[in-house]
C-alpha atoms as a PDB file:
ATOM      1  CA  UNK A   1       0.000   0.000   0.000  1.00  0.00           C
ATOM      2  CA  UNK A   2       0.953   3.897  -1.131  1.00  0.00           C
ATOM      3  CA  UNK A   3       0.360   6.879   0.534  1.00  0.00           C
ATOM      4  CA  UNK A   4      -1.385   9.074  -2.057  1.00  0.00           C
ATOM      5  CA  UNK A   5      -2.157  13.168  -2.412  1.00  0.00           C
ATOM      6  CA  UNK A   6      -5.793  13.024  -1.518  1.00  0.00           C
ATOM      7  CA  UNK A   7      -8.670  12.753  -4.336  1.00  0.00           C
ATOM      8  CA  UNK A   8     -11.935  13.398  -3.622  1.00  0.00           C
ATOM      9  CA  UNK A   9     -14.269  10.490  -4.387  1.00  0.00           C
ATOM     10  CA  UNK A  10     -18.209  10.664  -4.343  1.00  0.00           C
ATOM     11  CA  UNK A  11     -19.284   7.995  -1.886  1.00  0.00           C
ATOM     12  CA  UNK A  12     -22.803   6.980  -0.633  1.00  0.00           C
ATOM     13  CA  UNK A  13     -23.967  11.278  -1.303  1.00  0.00           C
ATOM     14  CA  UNK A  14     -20.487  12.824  -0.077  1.00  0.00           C
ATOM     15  CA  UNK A  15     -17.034  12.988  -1.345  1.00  0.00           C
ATOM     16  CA  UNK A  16     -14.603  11.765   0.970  1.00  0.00           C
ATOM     17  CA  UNK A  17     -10.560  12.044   0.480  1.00  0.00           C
ATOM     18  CA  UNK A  18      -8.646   8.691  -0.768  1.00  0.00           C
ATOM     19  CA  UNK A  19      -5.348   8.890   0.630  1.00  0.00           C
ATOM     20  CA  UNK A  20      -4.463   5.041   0.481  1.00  0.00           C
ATOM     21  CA  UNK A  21      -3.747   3.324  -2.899  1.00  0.00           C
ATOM     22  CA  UNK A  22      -3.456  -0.409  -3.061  1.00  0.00           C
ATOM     23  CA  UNK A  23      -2.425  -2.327  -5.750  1.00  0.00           C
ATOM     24  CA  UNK A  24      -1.716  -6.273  -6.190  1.00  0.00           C
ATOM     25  CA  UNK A  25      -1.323  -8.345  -9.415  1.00  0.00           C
ATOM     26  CA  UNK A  26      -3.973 -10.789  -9.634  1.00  0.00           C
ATOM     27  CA  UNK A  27      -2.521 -12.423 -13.341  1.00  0.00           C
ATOM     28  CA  UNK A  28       0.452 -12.409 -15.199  1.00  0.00           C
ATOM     29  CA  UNK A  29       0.939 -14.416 -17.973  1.00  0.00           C
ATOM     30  CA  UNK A  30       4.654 -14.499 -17.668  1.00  0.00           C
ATOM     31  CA  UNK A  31       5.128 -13.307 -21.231  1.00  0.00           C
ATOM     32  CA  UNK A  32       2.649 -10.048 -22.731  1.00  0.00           C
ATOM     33  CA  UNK A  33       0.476  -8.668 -19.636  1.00  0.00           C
ATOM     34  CA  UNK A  34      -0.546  -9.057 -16.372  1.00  0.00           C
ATOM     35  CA  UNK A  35      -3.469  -7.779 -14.670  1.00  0.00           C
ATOM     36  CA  UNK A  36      -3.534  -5.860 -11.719  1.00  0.00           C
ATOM     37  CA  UNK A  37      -6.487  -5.071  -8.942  1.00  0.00           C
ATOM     38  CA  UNK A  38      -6.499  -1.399  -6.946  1.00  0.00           C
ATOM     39  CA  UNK A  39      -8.241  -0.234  -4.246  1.00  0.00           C
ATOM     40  CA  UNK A  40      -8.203   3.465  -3.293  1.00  0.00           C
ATOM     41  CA  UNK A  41      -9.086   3.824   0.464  1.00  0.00           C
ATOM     42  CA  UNK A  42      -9.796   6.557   3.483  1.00  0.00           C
ATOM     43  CA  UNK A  43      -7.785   6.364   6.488  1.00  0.00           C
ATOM     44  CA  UNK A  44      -4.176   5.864   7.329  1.00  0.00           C
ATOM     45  CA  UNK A  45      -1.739   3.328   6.212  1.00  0.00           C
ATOM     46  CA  UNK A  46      -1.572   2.419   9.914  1.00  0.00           C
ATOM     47  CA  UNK A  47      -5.624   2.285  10.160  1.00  0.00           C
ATOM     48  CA  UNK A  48      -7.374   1.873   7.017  1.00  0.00           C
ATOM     49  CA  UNK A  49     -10.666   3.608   6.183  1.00  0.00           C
ATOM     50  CA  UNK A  50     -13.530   2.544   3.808  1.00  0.00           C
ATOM     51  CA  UNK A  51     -12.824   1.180   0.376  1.00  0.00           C
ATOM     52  CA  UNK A  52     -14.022   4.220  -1.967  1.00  0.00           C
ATOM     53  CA  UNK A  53     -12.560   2.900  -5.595  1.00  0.00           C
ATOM     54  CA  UNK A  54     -11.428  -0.707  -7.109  1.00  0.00           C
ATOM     55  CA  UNK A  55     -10.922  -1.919 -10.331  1.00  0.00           C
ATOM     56  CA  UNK A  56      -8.498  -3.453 -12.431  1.00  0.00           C
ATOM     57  CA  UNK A  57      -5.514  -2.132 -14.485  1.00  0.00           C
ATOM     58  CA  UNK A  58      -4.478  -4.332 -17.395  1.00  0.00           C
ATOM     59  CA  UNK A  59      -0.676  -4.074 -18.893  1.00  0.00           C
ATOM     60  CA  UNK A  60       1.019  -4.874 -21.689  1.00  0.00           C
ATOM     61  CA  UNK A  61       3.377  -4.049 -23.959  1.00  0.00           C
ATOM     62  CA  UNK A  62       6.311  -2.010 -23.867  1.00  0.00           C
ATOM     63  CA  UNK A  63       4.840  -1.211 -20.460  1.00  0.00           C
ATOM     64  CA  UNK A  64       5.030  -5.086 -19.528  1.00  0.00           C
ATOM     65  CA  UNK A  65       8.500  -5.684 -20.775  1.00  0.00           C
ATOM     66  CA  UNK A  66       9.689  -2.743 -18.774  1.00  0.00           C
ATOM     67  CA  UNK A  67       7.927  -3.698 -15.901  1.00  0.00           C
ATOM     68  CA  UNK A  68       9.083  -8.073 -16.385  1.00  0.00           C
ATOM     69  CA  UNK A  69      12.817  -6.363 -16.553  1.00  0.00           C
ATOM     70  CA  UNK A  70      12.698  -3.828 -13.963  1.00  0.00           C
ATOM     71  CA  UNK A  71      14.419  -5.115 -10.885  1.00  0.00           C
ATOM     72  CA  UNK A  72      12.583  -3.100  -8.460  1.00  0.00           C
ATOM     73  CA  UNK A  73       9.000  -4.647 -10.288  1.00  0.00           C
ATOM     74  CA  UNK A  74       6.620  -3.316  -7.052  1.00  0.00           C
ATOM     75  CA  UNK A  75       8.074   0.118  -7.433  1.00  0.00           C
ATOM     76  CA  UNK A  76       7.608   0.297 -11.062  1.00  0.00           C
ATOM     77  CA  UNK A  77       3.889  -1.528 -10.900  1.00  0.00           C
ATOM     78  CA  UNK A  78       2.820   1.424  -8.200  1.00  0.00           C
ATOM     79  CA  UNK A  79       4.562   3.871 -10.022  1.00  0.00           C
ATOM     80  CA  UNK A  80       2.974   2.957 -13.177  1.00  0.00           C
ATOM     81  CA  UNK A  81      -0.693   2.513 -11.428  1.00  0.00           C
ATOM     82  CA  UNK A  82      -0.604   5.817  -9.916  1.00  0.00           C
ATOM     83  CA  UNK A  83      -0.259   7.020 -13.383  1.00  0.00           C
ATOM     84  CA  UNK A  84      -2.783   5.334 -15.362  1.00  0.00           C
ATOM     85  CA  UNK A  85      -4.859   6.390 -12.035  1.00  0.00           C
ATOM     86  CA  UNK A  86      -3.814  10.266 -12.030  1.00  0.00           C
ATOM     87  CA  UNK A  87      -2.340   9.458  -8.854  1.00  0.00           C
ATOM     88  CA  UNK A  88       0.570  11.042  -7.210  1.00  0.00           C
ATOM     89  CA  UNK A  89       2.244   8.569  -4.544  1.00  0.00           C
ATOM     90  CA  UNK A  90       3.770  10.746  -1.396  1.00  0.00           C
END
């Protein structure tokens, strides 16, 4: 889990600030993409809030091979989720 700038997100008739962005692969095919789940929550990294957002991110690519030859893979998977999210990871 990131710490994120907060976003404002309409939930149940108010908008409440993400600040917590999770993200977790949940299939990779080992050779063109892999699939990824988020979450966006409330709260703290120490004491989560509500879920507000989920979803799934699906790369490929040059995106993938940069991401299958990265050594530092988790960095580069957040760093590329925030993105595709207009997220900015604190």
């Amino acid at each position: 889990m990131k710490q994120i700038q907060p976003v404002s997100i309409w939930y149940n008739g108010s908008l409440i600030n993400a600040n917590i962005f999770n993200l977790y692969s949940i299939n990779d095919n080992l050779s063109t993409s892999a699939t990824f789940y988020f979450a966006l929550f409330s709260g703290t990294l120490e004491e989560l809030g509500t879920k507000l957002a989920e979803g799934n991110l699906v790369m490929d690519g040059a995106d993938y091979t940069n991401y299958s030859t990265n050594p530092d893979s988790n960095s580069f998977a957040y760093n590329w989720g925030a993105t595709k999210l207009n997220l900015t990871i604190i």
